[in-house]
N, C-alpha and C. Protein backbone atom coordinates (compact mmCIF):
# COMPACT_ATOMS: atom_id res chain seq x y z
N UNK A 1 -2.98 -28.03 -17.93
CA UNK A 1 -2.58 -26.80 -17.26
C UNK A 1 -1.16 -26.42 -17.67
N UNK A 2 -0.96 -24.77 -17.76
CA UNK A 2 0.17 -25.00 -18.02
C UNK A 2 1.11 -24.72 -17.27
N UNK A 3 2.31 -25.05 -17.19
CA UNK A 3 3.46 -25.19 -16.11
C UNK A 3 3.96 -23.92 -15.48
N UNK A 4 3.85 -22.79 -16.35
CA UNK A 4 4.46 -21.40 -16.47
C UNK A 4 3.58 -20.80 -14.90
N UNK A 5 3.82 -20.45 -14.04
CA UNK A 5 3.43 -19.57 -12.67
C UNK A 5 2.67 -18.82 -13.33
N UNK A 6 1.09 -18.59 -12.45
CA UNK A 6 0.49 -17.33 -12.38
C UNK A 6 1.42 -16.48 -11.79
N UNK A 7 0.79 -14.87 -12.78
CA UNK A 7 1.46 -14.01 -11.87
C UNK A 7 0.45 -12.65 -12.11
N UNK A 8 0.80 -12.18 -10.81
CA UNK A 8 0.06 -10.95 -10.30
C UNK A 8 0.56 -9.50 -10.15
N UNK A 9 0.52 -8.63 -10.53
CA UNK A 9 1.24 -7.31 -10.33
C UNK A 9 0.16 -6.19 -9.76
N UNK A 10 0.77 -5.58 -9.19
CA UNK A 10 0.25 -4.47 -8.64
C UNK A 10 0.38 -2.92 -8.39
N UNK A 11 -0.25 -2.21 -8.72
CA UNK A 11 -0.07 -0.57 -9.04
C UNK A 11 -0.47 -0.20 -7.92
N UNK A 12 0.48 0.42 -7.35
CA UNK A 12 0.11 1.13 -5.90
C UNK A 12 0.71 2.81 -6.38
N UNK A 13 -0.61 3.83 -6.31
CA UNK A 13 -0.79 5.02 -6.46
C UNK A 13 -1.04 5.95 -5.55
N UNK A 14 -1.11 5.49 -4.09
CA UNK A 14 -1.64 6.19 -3.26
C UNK A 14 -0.99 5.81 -2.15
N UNK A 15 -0.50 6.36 -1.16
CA UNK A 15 0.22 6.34 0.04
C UNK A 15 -0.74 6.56 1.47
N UNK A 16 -1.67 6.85 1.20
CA UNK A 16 -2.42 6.34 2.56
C UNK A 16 -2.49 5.19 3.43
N UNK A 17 -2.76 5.13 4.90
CA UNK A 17 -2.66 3.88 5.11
C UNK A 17 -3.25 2.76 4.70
N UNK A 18 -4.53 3.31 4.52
CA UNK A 18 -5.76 2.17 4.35
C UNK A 18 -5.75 1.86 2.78
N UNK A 19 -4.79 2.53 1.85
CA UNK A 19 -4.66 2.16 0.63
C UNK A 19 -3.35 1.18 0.42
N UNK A 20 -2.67 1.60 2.02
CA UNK A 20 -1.37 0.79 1.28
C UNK A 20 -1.68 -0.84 1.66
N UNK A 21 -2.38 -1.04 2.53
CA UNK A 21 -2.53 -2.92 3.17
C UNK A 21 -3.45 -3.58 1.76
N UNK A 22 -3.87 -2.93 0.76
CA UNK A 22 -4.77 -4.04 -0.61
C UNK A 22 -3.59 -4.85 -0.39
N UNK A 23 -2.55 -3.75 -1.21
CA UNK A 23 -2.01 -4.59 -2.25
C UNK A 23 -1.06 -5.68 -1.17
N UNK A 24 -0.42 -5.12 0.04
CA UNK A 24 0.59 -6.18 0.48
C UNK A 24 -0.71 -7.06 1.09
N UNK A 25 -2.10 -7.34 1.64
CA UNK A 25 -2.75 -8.90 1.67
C UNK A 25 -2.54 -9.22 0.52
N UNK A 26 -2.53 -8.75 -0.70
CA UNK A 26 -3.43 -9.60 -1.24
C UNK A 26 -2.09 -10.16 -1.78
N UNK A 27 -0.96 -9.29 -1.96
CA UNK A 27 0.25 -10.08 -2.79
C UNK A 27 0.81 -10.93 -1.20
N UNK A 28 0.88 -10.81 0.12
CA UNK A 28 0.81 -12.25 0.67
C UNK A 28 0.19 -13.12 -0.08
N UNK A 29 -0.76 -13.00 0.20
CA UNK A 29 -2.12 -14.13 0.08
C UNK A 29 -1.84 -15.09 -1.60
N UNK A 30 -1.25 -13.62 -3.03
CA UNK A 30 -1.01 -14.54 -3.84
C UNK A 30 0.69 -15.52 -3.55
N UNK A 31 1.54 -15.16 -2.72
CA UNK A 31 2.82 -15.44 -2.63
C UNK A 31 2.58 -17.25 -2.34
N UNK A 32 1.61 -17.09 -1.38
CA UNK A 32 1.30 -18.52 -0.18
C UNK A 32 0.71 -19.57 -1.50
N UNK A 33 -0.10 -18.47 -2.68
CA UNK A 33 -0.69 -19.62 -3.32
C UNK A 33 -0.08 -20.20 -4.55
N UNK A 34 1.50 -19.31 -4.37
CA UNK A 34 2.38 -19.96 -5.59
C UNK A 34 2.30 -18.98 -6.79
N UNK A 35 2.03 -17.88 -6.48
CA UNK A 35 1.90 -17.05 -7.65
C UNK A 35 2.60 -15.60 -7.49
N UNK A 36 3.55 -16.03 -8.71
CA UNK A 36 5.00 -14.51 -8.81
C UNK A 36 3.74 -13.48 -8.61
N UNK A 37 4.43 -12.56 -7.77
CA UNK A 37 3.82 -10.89 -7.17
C UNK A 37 5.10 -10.14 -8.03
N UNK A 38 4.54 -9.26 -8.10
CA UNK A 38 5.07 -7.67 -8.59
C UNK A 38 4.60 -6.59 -8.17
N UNK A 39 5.19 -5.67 -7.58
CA UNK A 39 4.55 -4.25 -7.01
C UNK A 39 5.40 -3.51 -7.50
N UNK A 40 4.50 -2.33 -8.23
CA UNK A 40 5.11 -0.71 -8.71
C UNK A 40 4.16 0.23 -8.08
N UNK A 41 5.35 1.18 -7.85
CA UNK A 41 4.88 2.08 -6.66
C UNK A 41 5.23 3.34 -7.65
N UNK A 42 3.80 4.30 -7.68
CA UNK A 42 4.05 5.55 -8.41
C UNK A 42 3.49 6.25 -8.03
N UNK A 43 3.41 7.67 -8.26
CA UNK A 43 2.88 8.71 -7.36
C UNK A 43 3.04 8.48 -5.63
N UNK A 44 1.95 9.00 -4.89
CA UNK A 44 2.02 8.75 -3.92
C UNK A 44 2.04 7.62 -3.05
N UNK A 45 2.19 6.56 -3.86
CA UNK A 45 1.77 5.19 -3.56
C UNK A 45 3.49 5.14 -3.25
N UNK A 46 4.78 5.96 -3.42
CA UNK A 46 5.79 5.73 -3.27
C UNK A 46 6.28 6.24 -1.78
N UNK A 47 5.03 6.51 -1.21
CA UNK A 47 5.25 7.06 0.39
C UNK A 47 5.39 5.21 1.19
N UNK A 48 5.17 4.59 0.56
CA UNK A 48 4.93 3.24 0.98
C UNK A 48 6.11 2.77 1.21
N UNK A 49 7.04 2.71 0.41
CA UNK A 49 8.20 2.56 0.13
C UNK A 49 9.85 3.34 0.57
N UNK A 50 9.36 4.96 0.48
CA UNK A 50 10.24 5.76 0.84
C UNK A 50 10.76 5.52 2.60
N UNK A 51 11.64 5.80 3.04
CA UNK A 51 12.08 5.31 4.23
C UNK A 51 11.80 6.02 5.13
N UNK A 52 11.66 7.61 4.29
CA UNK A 52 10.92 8.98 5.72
C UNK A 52 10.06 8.82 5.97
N UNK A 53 9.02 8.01 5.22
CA UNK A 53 7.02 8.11 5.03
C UNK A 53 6.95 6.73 5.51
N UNK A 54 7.70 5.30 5.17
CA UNK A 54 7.01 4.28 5.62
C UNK A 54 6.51 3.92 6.74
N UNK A 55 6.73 4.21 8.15
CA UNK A 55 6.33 4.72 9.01
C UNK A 55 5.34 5.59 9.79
N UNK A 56 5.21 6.04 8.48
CA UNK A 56 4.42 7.81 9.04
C UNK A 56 3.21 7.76 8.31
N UNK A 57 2.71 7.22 7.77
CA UNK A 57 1.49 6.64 6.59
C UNK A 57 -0.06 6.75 7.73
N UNK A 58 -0.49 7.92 7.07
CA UNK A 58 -2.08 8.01 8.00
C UNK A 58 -3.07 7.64 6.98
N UNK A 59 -4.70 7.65 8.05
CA UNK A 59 -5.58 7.68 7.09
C UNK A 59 -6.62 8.70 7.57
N UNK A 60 -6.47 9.67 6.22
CA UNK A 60 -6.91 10.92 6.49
C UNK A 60 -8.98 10.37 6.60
N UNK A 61 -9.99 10.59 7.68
CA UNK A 61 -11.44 10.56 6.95
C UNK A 61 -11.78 11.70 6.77
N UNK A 62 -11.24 12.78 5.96
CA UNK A 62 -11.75 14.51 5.35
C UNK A 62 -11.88 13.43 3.61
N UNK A 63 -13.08 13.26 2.97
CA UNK A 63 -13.26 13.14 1.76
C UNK A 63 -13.26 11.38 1.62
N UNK A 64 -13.13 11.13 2.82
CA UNK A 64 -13.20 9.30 2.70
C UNK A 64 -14.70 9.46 2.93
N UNK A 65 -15.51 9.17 2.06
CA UNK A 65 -16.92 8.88 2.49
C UNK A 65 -17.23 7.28 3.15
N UNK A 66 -16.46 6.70 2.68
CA UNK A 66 -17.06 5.20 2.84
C UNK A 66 -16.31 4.80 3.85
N UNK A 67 -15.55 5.90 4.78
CA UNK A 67 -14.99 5.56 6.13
C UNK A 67 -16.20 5.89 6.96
N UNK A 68 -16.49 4.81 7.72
CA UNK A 68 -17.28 5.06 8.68
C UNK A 68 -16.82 4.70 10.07
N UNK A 69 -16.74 5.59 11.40
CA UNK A 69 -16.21 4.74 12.22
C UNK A 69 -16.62 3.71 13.17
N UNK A 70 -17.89 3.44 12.61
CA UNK A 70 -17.84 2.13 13.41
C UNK A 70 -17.31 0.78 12.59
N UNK A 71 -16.94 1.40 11.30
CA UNK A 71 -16.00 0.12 11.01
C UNK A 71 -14.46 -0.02 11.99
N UNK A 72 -14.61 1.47 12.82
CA UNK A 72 -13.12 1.45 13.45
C UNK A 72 -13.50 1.09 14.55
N UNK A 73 -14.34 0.63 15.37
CA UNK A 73 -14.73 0.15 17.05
C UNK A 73 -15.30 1.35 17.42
N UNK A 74 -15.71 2.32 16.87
CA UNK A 74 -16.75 3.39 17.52
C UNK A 74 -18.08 3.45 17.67
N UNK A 75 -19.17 3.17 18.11
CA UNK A 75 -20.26 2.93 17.66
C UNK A 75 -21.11 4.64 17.67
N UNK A 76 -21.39 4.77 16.81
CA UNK A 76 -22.46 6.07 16.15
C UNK A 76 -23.49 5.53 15.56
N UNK A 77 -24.16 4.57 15.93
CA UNK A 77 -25.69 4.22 15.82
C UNK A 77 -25.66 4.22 14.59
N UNK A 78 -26.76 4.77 13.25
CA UNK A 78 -27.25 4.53 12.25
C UNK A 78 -26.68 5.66 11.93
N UNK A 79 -25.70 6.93 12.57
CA UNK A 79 -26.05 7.72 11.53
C UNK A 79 -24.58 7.83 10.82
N UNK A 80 -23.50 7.60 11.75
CA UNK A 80 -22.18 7.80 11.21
C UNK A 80 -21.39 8.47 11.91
N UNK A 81 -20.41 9.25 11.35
CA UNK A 81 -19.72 10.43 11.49
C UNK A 81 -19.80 11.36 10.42
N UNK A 82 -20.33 12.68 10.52
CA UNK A 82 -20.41 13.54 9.08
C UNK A 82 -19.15 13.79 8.93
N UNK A 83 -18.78 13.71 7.21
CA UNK A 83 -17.56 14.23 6.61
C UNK A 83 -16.78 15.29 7.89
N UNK A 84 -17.83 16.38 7.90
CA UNK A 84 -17.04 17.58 7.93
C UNK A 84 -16.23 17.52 9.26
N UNK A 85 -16.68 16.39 10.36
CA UNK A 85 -16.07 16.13 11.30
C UNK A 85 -14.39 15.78 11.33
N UNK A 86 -14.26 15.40 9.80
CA UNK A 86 -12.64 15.28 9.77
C UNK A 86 -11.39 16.50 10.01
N UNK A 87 -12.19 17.87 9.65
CA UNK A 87 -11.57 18.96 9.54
C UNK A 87 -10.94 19.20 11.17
N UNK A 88 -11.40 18.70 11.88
CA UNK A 88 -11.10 18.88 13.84
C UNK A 88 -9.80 18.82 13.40
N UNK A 89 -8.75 19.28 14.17
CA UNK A 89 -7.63 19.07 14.43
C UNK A 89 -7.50 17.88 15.23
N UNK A 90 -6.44 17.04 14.62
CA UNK A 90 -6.65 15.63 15.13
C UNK A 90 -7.08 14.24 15.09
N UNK A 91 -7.70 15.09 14.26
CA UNK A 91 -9.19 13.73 13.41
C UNK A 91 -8.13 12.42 12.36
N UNK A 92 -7.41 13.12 11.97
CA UNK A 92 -6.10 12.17 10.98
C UNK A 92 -5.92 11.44 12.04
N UNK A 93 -4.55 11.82 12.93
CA UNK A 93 -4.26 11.36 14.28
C UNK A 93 -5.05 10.44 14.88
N UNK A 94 -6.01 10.72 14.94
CA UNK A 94 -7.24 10.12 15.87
C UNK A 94 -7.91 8.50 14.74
N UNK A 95 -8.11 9.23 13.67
CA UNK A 95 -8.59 7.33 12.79
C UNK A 95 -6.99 6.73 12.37
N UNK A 96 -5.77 7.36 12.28
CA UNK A 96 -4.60 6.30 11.93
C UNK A 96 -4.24 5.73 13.05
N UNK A 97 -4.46 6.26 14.36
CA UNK A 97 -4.47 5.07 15.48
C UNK A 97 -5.28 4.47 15.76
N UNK A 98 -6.68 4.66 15.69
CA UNK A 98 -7.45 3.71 15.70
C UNK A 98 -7.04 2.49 14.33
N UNK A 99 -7.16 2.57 12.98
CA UNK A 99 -6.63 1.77 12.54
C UNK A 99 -5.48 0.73 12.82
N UNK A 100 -4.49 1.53 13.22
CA UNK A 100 -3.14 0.99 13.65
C UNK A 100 -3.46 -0.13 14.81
N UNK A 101 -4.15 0.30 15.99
CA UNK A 101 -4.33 -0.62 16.64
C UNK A 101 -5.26 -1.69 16.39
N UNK A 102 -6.26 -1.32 14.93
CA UNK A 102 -7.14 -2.49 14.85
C UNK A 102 -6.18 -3.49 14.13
N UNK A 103 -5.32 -2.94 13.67
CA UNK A 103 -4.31 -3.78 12.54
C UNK A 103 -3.36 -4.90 13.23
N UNK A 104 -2.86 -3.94 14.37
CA UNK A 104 -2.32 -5.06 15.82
C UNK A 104 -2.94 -6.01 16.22
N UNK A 105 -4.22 -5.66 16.85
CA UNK A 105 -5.17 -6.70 17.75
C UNK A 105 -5.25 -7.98 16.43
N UNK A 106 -5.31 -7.65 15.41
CA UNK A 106 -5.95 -8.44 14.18
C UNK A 106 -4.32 -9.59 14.20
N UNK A 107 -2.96 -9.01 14.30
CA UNK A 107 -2.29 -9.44 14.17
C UNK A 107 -1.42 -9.34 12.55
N UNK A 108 -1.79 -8.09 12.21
CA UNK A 108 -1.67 -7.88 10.83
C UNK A 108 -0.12 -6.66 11.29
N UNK A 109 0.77 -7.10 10.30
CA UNK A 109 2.34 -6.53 10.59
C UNK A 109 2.22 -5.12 10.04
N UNK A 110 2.82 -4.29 10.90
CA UNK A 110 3.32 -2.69 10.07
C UNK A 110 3.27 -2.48 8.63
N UNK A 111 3.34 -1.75 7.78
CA UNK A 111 3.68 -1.39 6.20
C UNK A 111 5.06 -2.17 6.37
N UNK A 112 6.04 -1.46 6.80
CA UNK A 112 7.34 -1.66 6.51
C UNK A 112 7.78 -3.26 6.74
N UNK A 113 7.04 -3.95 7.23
CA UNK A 113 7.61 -5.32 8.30
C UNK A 113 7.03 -6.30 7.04
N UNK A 114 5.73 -5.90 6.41
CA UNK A 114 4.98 -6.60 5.75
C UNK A 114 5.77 -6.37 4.45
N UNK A 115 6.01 -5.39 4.17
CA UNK A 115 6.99 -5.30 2.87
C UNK A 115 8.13 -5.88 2.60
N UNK A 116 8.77 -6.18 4.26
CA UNK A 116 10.48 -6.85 4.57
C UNK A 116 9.45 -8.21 3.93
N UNK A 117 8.60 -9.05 4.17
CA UNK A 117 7.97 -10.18 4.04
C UNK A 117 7.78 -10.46 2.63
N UNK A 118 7.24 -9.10 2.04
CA UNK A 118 7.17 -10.00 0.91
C UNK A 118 8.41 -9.92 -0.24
N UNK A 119 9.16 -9.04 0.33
CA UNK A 119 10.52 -9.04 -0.65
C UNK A 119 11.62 -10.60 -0.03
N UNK A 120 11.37 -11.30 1.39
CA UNK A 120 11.80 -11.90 1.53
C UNK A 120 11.34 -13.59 0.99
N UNK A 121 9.84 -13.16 0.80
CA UNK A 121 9.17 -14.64 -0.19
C UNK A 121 9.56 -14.53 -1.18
N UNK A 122 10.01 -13.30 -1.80
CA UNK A 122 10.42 -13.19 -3.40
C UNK A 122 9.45 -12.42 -4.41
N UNK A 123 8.49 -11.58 -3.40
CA UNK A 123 8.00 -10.20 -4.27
C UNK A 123 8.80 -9.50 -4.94
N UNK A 124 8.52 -8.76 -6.49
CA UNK A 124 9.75 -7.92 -6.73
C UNK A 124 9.16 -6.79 -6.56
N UNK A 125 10.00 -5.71 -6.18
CA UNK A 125 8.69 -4.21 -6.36
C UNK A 125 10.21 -3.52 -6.53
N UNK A 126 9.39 -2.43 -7.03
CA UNK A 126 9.71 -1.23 -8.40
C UNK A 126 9.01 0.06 -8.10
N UNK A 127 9.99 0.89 -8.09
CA UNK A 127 10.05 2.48 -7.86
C UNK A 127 9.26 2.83 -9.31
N UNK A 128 8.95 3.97 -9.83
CA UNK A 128 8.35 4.41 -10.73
C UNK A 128 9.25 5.80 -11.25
N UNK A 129 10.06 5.22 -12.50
CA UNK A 129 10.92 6.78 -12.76
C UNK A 129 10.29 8.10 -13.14
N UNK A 130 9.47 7.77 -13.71
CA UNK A 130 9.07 9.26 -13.66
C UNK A 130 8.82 9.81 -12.72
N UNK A 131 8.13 9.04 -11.29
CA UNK A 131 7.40 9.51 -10.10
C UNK A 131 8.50 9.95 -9.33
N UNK A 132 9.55 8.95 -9.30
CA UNK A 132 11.09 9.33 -8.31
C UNK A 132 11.77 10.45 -9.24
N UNK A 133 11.90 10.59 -10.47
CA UNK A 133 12.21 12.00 -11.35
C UNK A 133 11.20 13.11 -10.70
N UNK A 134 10.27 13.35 -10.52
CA UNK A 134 9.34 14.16 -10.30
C UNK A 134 9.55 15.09 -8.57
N UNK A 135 9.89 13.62 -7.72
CA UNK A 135 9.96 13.97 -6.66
C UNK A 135 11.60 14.06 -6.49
N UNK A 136 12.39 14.26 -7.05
CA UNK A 136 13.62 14.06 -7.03
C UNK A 136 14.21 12.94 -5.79
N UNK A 137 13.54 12.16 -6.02
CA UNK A 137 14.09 10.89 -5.62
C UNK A 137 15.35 9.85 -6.13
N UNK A 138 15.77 9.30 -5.31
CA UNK A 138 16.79 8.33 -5.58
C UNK A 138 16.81 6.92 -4.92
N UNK A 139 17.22 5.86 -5.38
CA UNK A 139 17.41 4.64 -4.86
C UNK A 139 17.62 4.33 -3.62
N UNK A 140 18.69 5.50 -2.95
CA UNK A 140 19.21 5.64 -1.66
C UNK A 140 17.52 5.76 -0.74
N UNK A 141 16.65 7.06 -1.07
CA UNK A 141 15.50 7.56 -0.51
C UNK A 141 14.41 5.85 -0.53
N UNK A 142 14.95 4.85 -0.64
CA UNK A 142 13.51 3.58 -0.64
C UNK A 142 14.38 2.32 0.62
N UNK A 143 13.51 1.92 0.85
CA UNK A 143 13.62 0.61 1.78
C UNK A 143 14.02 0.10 1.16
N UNK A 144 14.98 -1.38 2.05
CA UNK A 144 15.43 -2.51 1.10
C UNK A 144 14.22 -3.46 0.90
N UNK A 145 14.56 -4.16 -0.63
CA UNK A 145 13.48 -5.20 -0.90
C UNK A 145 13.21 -4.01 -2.34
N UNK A 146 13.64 -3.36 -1.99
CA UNK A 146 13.11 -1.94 -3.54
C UNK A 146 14.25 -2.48 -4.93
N UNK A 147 13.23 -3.28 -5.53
CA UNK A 147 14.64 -3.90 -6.50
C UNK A 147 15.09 -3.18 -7.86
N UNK A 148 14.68 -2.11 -7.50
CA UNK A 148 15.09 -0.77 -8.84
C UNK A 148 13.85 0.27 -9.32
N UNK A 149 14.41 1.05 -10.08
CA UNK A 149 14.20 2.31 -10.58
C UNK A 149 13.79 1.52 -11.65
N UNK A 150 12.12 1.89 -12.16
CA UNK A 150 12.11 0.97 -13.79
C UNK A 150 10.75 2.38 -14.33
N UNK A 151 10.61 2.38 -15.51
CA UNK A 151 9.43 3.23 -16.36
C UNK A 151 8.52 2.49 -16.47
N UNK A 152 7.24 3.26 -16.96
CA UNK A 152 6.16 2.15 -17.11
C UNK A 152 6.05 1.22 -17.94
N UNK A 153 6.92 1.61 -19.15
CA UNK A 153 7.11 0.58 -20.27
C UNK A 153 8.06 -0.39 -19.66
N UNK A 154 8.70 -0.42 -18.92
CA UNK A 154 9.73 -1.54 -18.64
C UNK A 154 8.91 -2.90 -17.85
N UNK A 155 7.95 -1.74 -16.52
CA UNK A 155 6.55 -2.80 -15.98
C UNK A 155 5.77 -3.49 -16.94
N UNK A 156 5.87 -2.77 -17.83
CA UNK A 156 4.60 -3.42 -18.86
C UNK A 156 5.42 -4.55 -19.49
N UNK A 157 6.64 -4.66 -19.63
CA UNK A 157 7.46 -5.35 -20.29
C UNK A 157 7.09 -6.75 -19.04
N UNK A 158 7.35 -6.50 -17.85
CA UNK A 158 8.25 -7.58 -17.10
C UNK A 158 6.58 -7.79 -16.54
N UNK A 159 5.50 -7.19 -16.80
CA UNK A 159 4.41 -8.42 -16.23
C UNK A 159 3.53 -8.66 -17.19
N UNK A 160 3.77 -8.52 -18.65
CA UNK A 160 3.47 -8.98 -19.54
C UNK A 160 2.90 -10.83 -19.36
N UNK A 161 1.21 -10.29 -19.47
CA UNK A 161 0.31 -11.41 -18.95
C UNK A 161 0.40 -11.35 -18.09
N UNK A 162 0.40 -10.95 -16.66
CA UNK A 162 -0.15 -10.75 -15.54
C UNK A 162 -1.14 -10.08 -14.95
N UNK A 163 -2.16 -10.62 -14.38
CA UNK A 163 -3.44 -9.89 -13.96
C UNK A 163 -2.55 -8.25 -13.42
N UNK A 164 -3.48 -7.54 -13.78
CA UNK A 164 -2.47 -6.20 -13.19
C UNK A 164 -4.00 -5.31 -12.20
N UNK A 165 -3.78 -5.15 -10.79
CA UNK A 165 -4.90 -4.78 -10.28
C UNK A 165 -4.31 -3.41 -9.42
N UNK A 166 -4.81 -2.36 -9.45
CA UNK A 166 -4.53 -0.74 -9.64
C UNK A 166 -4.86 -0.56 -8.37
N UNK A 167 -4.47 -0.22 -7.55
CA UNK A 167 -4.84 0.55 -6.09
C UNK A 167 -4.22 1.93 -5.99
């Protein structure tokens, strides 16, 4: 075997709630098993990170098909909830607290608390310059644990051989 650490990186593209918990289980889960994490945050996946949005992170079901809510504690028998039911005013509101509280009862930490966690095991995560160019973002606009402004060639540089898994 060889001595050199697995390592794992992760592309976070999307700022929803239910998109942002992949990547921080699973980069816990690799931290516990001894294996360097990396997270780059681009496009909207930088709402995760930003200090106005980390907090404020819903999960929209308008176009989530494979949200169903009795995966959220609702029971609707066999048939579901139809899409178009998301359009209600409220309906956002209404599944990001239900999530939120399934995420509590479960014992599973906030975005922001879980992120203090894994920058404090020694996750590194990375802003995306073009994405913070785009949105006229700055270093100041991210949580701490945000260990710089890098391009995609620079990621590609620094997880060179690392499983790289896209959310």
């Amino acid at each position: 075997m060889s001595n050199e650490n697995r390592h794992i990186a992760f592309i976070c593209s999307k700022g929803n709630l239910d998109m942002a918990y992949p990547a921080l289980v699973m980069g816990w889960a690799a931290l516990g098993n001894g294996i360097d994490v990396t997270i780059f945050f681009t496009f909207w996946g930088m709402d995760m990170i930003r200090k106005s949005r980390v907090d404020h992170l819903e999960i929209a079901p308008v176009a989530n098909t494979s949200m169903k809510m009795s995966m959220m504690g609702i029971d609707t028998g066999n048939l579901g909830i139809p899409n178009i039911m998301g359009v209600i005013p409220g309906m956002t509101a209404f599944a990001t607290n239900l999530m939120n509280d399934k995420m509590k009862k479960l014992g599973v930490p906030p975005v922001r608390e879980y992120l203090q966690m894994l920058s404090d095991a020694g996750a590194k995560m990375y802003a995306c310059k073009m994405s913070v160019d785009m949105f006229d973002l700055k270093q100041s606009d991210f949580i701490d644990g945000v260990d710089s402004i890098v391009t995609a060639g620079d990621f590609m540089d620094m997880t060179d051989g690392a499983q790289i898994i896209f959310i």
